[in-house]
C-alpha atoms as a PDB file:
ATOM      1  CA  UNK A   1      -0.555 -13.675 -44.910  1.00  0.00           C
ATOM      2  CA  UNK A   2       1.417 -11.484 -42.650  1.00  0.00           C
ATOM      3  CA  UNK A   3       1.481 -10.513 -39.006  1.00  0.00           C
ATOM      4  CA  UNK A   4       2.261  -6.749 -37.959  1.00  0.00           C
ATOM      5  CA  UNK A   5       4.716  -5.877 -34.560  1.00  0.00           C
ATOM      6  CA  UNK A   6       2.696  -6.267 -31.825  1.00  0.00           C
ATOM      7  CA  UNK A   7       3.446  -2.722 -30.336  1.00  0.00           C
ATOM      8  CA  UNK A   8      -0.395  -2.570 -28.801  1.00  0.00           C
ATOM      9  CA  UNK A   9      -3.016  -4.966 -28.183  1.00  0.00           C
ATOM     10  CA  UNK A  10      -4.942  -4.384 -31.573  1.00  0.00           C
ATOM     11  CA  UNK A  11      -1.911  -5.266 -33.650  1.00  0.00           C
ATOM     12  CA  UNK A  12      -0.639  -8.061 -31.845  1.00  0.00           C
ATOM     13  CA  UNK A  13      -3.920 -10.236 -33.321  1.00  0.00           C
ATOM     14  CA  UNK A  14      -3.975  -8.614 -36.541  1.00  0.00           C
ATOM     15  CA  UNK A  15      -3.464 -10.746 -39.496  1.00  0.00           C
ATOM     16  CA  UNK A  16      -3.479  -9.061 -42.859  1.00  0.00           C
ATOM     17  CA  UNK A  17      -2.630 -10.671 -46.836  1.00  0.00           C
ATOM     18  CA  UNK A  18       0.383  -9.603 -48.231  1.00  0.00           C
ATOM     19  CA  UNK A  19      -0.128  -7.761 -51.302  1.00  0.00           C
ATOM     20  CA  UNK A  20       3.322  -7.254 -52.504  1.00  0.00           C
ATOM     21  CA  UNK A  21       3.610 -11.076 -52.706  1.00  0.00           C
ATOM     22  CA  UNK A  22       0.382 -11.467 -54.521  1.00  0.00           C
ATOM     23  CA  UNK A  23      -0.413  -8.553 -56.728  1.00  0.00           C
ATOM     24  CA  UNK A  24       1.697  -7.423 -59.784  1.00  0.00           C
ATOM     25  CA  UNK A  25       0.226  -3.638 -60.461  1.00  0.00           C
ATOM     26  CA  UNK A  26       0.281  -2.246 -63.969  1.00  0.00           C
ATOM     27  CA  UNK A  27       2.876  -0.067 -65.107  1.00  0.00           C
ATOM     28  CA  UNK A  28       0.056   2.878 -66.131  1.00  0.00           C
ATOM     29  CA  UNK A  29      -2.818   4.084 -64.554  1.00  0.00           C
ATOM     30  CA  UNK A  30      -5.989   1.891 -65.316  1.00  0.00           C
ATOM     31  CA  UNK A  31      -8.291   3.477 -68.334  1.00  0.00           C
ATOM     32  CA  UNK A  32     -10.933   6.068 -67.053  1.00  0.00           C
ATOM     33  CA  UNK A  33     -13.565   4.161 -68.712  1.00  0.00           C
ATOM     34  CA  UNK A  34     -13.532   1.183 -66.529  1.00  0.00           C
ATOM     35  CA  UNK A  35     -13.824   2.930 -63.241  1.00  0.00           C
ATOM     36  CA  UNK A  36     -16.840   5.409 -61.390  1.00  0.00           C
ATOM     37  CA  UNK A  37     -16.613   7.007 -58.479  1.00  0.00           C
ATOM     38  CA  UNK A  38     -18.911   5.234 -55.628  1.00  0.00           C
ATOM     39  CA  UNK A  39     -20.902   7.907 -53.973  1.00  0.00           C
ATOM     40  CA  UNK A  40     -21.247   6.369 -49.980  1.00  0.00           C
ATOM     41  CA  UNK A  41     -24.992   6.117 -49.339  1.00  0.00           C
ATOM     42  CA  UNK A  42     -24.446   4.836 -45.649  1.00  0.00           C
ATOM     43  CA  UNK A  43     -26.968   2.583 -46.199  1.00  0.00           C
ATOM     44  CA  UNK A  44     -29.930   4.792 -46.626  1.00  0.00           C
ATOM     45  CA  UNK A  45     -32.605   4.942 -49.824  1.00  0.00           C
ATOM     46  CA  UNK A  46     -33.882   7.519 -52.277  1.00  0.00           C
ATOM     47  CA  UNK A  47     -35.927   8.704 -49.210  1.00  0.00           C
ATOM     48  CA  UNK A  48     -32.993   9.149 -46.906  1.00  0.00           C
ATOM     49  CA  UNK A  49     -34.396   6.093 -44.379  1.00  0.00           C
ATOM     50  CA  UNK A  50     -31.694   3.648 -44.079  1.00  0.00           C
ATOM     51  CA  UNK A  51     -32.544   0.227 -45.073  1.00  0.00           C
ATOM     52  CA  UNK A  52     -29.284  -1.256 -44.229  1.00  0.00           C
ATOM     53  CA  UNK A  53     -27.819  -0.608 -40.766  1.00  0.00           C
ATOM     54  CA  UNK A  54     -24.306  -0.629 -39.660  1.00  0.00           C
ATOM     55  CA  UNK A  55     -22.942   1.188 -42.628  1.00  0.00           C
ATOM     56  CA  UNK A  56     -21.095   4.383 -43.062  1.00  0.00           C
ATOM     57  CA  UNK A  57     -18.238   6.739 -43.118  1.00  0.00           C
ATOM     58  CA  UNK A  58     -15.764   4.503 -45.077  1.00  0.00           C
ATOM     59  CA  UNK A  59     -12.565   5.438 -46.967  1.00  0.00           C
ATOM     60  CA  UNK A  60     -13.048   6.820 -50.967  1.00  0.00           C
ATOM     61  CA  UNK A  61     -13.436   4.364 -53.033  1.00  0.00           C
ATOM     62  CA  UNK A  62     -14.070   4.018 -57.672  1.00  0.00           C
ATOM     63  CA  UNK A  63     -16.213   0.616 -58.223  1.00  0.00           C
ATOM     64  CA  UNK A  64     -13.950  -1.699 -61.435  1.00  0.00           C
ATOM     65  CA  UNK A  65     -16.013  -2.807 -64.038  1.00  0.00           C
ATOM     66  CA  UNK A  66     -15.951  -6.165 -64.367  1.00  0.00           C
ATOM     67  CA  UNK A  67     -16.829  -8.362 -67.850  1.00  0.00           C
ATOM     68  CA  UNK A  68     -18.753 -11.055 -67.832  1.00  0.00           C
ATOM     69  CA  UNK A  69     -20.841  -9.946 -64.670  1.00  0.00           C
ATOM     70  CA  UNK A  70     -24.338  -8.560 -64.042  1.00  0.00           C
ATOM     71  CA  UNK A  71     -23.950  -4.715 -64.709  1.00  0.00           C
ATOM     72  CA  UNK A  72     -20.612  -4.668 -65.699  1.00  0.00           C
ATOM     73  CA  UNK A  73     -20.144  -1.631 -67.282  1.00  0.00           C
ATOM     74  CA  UNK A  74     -19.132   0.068 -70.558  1.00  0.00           C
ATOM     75  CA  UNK A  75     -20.403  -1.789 -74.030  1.00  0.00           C
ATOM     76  CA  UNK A  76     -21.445  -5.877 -74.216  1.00  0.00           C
ATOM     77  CA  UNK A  77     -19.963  -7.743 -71.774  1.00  0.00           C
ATOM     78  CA  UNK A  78     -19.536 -10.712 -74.158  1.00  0.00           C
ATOM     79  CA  UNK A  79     -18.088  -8.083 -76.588  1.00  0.00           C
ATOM     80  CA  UNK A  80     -14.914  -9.823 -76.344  1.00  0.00           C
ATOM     81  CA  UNK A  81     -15.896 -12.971 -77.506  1.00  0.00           C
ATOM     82  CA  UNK A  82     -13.543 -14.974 -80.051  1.00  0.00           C
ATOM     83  CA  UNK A  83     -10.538 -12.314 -79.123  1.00  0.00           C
ATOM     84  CA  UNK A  84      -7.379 -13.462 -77.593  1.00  0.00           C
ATOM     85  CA  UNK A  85      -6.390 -11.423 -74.178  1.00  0.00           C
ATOM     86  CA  UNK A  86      -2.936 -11.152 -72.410  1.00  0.00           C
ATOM     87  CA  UNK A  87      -3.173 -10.383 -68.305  1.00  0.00           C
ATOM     88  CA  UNK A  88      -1.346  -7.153 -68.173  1.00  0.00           C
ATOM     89  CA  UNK A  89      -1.400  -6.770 -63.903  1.00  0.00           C
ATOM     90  CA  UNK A  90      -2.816  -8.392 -60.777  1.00  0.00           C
ATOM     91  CA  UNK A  91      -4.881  -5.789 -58.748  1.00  0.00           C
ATOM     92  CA  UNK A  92      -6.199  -5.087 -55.780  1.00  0.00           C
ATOM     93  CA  UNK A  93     -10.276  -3.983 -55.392  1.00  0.00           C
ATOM     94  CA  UNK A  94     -11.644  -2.211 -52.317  1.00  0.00           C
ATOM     95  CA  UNK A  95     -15.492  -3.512 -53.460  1.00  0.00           C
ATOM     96  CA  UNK A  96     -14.662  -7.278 -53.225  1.00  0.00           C
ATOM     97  CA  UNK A  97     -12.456  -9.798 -50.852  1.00  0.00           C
ATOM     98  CA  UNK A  98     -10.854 -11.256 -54.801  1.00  0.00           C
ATOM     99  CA  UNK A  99      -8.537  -9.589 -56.715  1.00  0.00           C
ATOM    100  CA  UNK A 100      -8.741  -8.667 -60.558  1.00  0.00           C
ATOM    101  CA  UNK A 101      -7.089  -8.767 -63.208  1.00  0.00           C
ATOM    102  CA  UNK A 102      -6.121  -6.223 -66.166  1.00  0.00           C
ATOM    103  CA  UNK A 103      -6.987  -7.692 -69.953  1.00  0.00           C
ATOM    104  CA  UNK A 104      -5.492  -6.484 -72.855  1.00  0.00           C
ATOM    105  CA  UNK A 105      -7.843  -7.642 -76.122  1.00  0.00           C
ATOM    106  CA  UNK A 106      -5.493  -5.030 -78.144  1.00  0.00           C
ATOM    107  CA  UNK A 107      -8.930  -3.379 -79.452  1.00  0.00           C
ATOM    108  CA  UNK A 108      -9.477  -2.474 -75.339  1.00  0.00           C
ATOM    109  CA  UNK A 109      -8.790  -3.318 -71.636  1.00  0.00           C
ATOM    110  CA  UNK A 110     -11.378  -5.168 -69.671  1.00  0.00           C
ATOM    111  CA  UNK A 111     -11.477  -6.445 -66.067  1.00  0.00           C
ATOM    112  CA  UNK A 112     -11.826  -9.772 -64.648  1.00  0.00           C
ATOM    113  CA  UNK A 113     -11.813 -11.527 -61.906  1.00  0.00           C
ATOM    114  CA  UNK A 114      -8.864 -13.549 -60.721  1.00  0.00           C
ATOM    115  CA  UNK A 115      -9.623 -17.271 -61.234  1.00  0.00           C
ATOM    116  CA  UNK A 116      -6.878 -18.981 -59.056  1.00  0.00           C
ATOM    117  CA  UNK A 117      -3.562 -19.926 -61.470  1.00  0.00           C
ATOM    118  CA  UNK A 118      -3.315 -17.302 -63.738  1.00  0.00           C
ATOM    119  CA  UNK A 119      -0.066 -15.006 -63.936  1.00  0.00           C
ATOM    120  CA  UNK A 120       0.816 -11.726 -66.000  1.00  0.00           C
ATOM    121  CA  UNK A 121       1.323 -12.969 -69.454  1.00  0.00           C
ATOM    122  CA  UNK A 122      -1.079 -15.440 -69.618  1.00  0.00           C
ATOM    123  CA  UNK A 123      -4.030 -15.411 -72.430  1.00  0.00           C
ATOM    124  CA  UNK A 124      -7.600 -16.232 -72.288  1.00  0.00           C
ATOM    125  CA  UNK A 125     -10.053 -16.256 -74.713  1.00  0.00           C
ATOM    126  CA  UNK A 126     -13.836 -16.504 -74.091  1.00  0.00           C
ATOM    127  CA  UNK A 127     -17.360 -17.104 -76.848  1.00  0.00           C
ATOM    128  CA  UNK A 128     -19.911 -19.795 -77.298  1.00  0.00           C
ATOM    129  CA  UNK A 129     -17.758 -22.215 -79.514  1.00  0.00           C
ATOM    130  CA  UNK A 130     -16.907 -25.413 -78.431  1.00  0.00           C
ATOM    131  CA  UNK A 131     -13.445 -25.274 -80.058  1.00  0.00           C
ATOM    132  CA  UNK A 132     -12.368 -22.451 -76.924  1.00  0.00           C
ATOM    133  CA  UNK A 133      -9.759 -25.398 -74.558  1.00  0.00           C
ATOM    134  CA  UNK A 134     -10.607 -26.351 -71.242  1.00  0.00           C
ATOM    135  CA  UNK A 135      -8.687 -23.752 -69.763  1.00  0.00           C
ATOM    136  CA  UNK A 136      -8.195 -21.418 -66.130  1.00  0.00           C
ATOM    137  CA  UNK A 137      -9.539 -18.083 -66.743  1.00  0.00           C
ATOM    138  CA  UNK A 138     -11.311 -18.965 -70.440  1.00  0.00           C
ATOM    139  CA  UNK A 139     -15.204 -18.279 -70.777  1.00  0.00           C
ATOM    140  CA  UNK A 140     -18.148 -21.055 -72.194  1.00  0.00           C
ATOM    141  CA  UNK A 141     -20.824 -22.438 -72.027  1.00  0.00           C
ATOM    142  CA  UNK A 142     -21.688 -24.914 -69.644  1.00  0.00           C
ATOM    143  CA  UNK A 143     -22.329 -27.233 -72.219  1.00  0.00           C
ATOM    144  CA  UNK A 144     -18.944 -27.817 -73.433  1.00  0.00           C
ATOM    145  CA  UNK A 145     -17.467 -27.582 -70.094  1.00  0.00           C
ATOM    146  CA  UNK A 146     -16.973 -30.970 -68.213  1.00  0.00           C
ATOM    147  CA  UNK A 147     -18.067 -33.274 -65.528  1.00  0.00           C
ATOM    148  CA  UNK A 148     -16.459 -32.282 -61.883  1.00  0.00           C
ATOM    149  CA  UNK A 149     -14.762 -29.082 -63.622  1.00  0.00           C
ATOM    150  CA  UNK A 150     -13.900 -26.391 -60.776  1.00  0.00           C
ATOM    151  CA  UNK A 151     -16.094 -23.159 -62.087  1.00  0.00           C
ATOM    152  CA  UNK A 152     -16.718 -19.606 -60.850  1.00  0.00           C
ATOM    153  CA  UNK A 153     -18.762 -16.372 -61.788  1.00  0.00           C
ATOM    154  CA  UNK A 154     -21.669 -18.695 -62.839  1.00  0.00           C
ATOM    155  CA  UNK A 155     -24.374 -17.075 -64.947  1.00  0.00           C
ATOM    156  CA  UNK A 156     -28.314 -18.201 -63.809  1.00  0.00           C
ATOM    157  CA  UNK A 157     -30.167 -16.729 -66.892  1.00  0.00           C
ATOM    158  CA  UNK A 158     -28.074 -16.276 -70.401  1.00  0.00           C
ATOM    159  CA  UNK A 159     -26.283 -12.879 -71.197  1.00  0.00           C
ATOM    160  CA  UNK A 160     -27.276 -11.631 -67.586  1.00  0.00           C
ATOM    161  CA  UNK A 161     -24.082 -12.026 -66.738  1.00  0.00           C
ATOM    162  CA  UNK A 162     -21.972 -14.234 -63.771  1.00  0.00           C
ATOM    163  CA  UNK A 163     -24.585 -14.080 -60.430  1.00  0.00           C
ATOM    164  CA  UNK A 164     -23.127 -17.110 -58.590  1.00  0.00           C
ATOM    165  CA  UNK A 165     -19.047 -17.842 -57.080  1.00  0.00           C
ATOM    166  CA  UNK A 166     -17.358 -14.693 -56.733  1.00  0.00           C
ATOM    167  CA  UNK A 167     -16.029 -13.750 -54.020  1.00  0.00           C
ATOM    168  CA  UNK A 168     -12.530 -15.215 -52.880  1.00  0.00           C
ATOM    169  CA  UNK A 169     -11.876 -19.352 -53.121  1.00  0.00           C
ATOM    170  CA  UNK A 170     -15.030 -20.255 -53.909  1.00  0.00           C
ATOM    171  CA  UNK A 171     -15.920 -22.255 -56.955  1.00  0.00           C
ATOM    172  CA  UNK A 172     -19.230 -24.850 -57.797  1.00  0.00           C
ATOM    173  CA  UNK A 173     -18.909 -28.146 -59.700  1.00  0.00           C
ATOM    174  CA  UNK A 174     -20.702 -29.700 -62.805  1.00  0.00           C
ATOM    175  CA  UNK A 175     -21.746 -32.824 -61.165  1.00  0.00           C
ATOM    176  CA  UNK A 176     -23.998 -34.220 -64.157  1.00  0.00           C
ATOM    177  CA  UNK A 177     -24.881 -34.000 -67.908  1.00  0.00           C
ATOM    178  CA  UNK A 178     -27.573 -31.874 -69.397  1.00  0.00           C
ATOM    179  CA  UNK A 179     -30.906 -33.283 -68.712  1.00  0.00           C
ATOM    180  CA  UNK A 180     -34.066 -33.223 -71.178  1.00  0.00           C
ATOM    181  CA  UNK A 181     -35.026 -30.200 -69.896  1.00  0.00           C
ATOM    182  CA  UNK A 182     -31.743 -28.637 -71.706  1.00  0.00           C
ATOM    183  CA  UNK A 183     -30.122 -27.488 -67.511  1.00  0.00           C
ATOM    184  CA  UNK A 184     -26.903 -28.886 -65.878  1.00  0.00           C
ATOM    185  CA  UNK A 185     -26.687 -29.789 -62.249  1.00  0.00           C
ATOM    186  CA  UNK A 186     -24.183 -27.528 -60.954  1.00  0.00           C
ATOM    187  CA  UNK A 187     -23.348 -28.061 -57.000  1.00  0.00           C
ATOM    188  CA  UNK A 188     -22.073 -24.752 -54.603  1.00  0.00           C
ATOM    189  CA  UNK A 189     -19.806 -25.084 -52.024  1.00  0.00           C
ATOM    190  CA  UNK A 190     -22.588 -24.735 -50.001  1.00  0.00           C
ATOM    191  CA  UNK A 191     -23.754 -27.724 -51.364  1.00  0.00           C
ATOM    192  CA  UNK A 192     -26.904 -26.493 -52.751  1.00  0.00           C
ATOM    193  CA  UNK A 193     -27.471 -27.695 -56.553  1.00  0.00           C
ATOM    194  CA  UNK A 194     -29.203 -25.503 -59.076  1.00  0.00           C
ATOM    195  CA  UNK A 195     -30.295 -26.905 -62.629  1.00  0.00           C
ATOM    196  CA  UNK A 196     -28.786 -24.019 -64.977  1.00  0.00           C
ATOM    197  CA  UNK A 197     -29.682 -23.881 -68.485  1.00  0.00           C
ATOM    198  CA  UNK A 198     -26.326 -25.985 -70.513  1.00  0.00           C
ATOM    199  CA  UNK A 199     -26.609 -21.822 -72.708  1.00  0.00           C
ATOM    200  CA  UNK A 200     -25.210 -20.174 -69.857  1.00  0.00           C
ATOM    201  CA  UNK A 201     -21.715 -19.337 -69.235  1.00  0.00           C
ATOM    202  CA  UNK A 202     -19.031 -19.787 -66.747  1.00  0.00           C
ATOM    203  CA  UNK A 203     -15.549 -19.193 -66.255  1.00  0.00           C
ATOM    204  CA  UNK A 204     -12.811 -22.402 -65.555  1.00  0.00           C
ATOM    205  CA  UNK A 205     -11.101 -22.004 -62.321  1.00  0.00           C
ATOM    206  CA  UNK A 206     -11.386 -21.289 -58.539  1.00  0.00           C
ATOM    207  CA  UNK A 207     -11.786 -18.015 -57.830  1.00  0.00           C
ATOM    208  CA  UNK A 208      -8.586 -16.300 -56.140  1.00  0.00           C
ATOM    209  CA  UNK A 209      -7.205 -14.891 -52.689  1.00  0.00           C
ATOM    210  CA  UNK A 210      -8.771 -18.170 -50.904  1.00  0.00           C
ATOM    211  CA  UNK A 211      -6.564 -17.077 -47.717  1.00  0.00           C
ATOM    212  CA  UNK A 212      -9.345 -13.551 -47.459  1.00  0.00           C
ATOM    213  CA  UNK A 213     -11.383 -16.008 -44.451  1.00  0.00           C
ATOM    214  CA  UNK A 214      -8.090 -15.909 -42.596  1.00  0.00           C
ATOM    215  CA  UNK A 215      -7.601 -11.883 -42.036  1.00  0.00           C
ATOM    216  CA  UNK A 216      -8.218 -10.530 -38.765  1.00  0.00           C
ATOM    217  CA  UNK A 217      -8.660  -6.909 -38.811  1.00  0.00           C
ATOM    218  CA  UNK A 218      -7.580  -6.469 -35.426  1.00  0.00           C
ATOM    219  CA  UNK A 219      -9.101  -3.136 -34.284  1.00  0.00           C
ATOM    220  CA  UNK A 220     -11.903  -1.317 -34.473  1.00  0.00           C
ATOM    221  CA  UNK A 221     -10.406   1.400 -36.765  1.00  0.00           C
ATOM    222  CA  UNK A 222      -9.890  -0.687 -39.684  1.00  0.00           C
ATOM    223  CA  UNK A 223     -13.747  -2.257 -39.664  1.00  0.00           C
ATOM    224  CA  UNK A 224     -14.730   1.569 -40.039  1.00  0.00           C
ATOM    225  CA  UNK A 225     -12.328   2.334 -42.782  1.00  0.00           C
ATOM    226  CA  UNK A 226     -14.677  -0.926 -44.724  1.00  0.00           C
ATOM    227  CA  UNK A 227     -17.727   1.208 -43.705  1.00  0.00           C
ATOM    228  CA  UNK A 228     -18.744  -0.907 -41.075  1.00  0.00           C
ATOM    229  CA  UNK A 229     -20.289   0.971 -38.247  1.00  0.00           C
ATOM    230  CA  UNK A 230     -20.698  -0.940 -34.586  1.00  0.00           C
ATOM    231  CA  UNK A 231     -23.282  -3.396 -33.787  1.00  0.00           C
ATOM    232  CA  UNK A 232     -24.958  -2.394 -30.317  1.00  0.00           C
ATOM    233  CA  UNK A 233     -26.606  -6.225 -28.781  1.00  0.00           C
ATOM    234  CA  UNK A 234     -30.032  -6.306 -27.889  1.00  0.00           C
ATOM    235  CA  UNK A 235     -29.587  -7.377 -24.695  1.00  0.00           C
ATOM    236  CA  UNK A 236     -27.742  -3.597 -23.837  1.00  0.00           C
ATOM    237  CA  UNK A 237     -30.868  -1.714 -25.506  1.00  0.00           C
ATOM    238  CA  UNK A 238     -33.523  -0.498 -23.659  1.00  0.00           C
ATOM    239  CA  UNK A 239     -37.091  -2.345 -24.121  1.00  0.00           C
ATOM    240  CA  UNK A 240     -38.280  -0.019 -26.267  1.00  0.00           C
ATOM    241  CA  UNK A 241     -36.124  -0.251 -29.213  1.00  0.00           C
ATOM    242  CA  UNK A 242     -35.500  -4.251 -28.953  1.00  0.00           C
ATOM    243  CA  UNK A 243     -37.040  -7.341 -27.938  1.00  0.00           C
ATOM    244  CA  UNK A 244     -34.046  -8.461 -25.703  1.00  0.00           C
ATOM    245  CA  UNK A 245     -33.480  -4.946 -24.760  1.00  0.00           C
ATOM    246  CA  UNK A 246     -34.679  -3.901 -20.797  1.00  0.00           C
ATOM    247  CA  UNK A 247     -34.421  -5.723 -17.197  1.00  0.00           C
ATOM    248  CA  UNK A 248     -32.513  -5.290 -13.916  1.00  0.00           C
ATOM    249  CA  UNK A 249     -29.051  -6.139 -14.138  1.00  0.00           C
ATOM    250  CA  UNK A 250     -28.047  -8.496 -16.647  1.00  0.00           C
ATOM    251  CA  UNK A 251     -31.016 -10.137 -18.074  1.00  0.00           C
ATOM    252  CA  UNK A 252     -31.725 -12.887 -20.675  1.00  0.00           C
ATOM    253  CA  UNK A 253     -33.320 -12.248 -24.217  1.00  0.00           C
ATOM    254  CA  UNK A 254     -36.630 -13.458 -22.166  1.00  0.00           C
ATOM    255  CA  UNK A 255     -37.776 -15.256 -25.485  1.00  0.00           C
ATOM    256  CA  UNK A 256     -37.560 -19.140 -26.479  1.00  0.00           C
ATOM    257  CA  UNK A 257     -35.482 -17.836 -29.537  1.00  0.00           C
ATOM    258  CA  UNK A 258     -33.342 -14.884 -30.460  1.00  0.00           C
ATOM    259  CA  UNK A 259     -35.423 -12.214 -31.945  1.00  0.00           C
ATOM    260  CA  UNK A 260     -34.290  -9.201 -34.749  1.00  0.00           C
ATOM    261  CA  UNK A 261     -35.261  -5.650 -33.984  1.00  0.00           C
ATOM    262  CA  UNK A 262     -38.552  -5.813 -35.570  1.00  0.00           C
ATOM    263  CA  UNK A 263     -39.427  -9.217 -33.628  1.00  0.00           C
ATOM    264  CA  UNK A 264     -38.828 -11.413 -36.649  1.00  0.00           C
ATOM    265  CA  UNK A 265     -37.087 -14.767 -35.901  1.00  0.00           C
ATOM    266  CA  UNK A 266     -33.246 -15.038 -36.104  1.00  0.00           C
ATOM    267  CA  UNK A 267     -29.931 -17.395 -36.155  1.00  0.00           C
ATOM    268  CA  UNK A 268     -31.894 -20.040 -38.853  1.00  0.00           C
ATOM    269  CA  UNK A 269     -34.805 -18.310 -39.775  1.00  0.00           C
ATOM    270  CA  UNK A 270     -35.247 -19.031 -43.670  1.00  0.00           C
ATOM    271  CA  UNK A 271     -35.562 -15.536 -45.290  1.00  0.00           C
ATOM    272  CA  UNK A 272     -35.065 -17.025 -49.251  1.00  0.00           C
ATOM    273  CA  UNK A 273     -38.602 -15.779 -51.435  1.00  0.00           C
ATOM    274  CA  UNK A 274     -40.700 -18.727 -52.225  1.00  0.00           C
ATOM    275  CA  UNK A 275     -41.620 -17.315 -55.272  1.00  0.00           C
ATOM    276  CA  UNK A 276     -38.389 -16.520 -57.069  1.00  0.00           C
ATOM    277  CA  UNK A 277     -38.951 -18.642 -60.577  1.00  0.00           C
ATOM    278  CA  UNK A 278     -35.057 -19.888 -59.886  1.00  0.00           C
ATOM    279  CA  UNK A 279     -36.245 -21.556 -56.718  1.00  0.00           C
ATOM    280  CA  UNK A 280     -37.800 -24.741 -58.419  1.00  0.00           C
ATOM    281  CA  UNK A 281     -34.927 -25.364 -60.184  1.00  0.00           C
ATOM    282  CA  UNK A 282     -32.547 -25.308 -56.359  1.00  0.00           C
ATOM    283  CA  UNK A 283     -31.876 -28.631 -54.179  1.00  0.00           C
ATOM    284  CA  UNK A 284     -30.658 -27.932 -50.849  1.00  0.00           C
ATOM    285  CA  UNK A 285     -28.556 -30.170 -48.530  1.00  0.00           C
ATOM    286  CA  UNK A 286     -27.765 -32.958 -50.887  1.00  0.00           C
END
């Protein structure tokens, strides 16, 4: 982490990660075929209504391909199984709080991301044999993988690609052996446990950048270079366009709980789909 001179307010609490300690770029630019530009949608649909508020007006920005993950890009994402790969760099991506790295499987390059560990140099190696070692940054299945073995990019359905631990220092945790029902108890930081099927695949190691929970942007300016546009509270709207909004002077919300704009409960309301087929195979709290 680093701290900036505090010349104005702003920048004497900003707290930033120090990317010439952590990343090692590549010598070349990165092949065309694992980046796309990202046209900014500001949060709005095919209809031009926005569905998700408080987004817009962020910097340019090309979306990385990553292997092994749900929509990942160019060709198989398990295309590279059975072929050695050398990290060529350490990068930096503007769509996620981890960093990536650069593989070299001689044939191609593919990115992945950073499991905690790994350095320039190193080689991984990924398929569905058992005979692939118990190693950071390798890809199995969870059925030759270990009790109480750190995990990350955690597939829920096989060949779908890694839905689960991705973003920066998290990781889950075999915490049992495959049942009759052929799944694997695998427990979240959160510490909710899902029951995967022992087919699908996971990578060894703790996803990197764990310090990302630390950064403190510091001022306005650089939440709307993200694309994060401000939050007005309900309590300074007018009555008409929220539930807290309206009163002389400063008013309570005037409710028992906190209300959204639409009058739906907030701050604990469960908003998970009952009827996801995944959800009888979750455990929460234990």
């Amino acid at each position: 982490m680093k701290t900036v001179k505090p010349l104005t307010n702003s920048r004497r609490k900003t707290i930033l990660i120090n990317y010439r300690e952590k990343l090692v770029p590549y010598k070349n630019k990165p092949p065309r075929k694992l980046l796309q530009i990202l046209q900014p949608h500001s949060g709005r649909n095919n209809q031009g209504r926005i569905t998700v508020r408080h987004q817009g007006g962020r910097h340019k920005r090309k979306y990385r391909f990553i292997e092994r993950m749900a929509k990942s890009g160019p060709g198989n994402p398990y295309q590279s199984d059975g072929l050695e790969g050398e990290v060529m760099s350490i990068e930096y991506d503007p769509n996620r709080n981890c960093f990536i790295l650069l593989i070299n499987y001689k044939k191609y390059f593919r990115y992945i991301i950073t499991p905690e560990g790994l350095k320039v140099g190193d080689k991984i190696i990924s398929g569905e044999s058992e005979d692939i070692p118990i190693q950071v940054g390798n890809n199995l299945p969870l059925y030759y993988i270990p009790v109480n073995t750190p995990i990350h990019n955690v597939e829920l359905k096989p060949k779908k690609g890694g839905q689960l631990a991705r973003s920066a220092g998290t990781y889950a945790k075999i915490i049992g052996k495959v049942g009759k029902d052929g799944r694997v108890p695998v427990k979240l930081r959160s510490k909710t446990e899902y029951r995967i099927l022992a087919t699908c695949r996971a990578t060894i190691g703790k996803v990197s950048n764990s310090e990302a929970n630390l950064v403190r942007l510091g001022k306005a300016g650089r939440s709307r270079w993200l694309g994060i546009r401000p939050t007005v509270r309900g309590t300074a709207q007018n009555a008409v366009d929220h539930p807290h909004g309206g009163g002389e002077g400063k008013a309570g919300i005037g409710h028992p709980s906190p209300l959204s704009p639409w009058g739906k409960k907030t701050l604990g309301k469960k908003t998970r789909k009952k009827n996801k087929l995944s959800d009888k195979y979750i455990t929460k709290n234990k």
